[in-house]
Protein backbone atom coordinates (compact mmCIF):
# COMPACT_ATOMS: atom_id res chain seq x y z
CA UNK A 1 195.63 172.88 42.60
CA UNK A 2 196.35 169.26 40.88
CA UNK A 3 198.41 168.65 43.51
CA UNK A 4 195.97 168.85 46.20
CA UNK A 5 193.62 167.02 44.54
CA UNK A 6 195.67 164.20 44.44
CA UNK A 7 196.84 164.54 48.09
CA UNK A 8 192.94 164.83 49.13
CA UNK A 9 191.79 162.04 46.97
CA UNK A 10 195.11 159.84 48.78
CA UNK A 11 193.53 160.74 51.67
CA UNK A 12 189.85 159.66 51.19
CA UNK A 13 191.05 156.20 49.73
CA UNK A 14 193.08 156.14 53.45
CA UNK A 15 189.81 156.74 55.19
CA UNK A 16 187.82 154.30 52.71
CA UNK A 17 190.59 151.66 53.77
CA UNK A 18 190.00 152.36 57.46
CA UNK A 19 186.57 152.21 57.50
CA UNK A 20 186.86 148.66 55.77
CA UNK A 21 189.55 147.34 58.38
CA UNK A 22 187.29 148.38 60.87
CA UNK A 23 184.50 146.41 59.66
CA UNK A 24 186.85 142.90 58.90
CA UNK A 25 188.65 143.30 62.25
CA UNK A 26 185.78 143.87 64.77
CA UNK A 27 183.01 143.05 62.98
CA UNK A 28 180.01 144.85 61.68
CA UNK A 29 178.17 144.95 64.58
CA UNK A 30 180.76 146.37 66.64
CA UNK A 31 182.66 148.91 64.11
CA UNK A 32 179.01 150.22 62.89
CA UNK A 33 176.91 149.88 66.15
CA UNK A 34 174.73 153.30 66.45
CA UNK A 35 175.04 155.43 69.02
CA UNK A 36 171.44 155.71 69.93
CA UNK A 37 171.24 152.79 72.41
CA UNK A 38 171.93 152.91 76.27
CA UNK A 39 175.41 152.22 77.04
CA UNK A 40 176.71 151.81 80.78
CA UNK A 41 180.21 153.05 81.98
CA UNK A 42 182.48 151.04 84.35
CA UNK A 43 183.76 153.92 86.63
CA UNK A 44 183.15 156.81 83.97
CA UNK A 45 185.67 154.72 81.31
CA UNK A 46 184.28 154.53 77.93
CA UNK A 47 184.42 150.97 76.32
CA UNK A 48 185.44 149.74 73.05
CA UNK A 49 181.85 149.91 71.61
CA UNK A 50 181.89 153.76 72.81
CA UNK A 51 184.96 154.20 71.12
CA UNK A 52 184.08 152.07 68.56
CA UNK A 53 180.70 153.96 67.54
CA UNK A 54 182.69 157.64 67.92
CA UNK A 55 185.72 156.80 65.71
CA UNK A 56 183.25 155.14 63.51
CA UNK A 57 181.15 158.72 63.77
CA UNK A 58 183.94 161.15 62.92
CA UNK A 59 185.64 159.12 60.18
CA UNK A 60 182.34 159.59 58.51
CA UNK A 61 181.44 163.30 58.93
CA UNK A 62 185.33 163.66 57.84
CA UNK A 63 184.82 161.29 55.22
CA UNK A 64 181.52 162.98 53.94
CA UNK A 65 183.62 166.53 54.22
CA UNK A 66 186.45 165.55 52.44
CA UNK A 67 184.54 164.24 49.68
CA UNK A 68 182.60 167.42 49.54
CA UNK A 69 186.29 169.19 49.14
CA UNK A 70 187.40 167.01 46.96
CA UNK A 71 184.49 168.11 44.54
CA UNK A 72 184.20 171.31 44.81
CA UNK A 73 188.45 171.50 43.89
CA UNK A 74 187.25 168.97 41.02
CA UNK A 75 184.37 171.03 39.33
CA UNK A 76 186.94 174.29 39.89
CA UNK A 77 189.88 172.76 38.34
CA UNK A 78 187.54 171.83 35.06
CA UNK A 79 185.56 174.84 35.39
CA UNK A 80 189.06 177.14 35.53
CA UNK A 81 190.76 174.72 32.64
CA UNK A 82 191.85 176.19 29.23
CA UNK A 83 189.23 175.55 26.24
């Protein structure tokens, strides 16, 4: 169970490290543009703000999941401990 704590918590600082490139490289305007504006397509082709706002989009919900996970194994591994 340690073990996969520590593998989940590697991967959340991943994410975490992603979701700061994101913002230094393109900006915060473009990396954490909402997706509730009107957007047009050339020729049904998404663009890099589209992709932009959706990559930005899942990373969080997994982000957000992951860091659920990651506490629920937590509060189990200290629940489940020896006294």
């Amino acid at each position: 169970m340690q073990t996969l704590y520590v593998i989940l918590i590697g991967l959340g600082v991943v994410i975490a490290l992603v979701f700061s490139a994101l913002v230094f490289i393109t900006g915060k305007g473009d990396a954490m543009s909402g997706g509730g504006s009107v957007r047009t397509t050339f020729k049904g082709k998404a663009s890099f703000d589209d992709f932009m706002s959706r990559l930005t989009l899942y990373l969080g919900i997994g982000f957000m999941g992951l860091m659920l996970i990651i506490d629920v194994i937590g509060h189990h591994a200290v629940n489940s401990a020896p006294k």
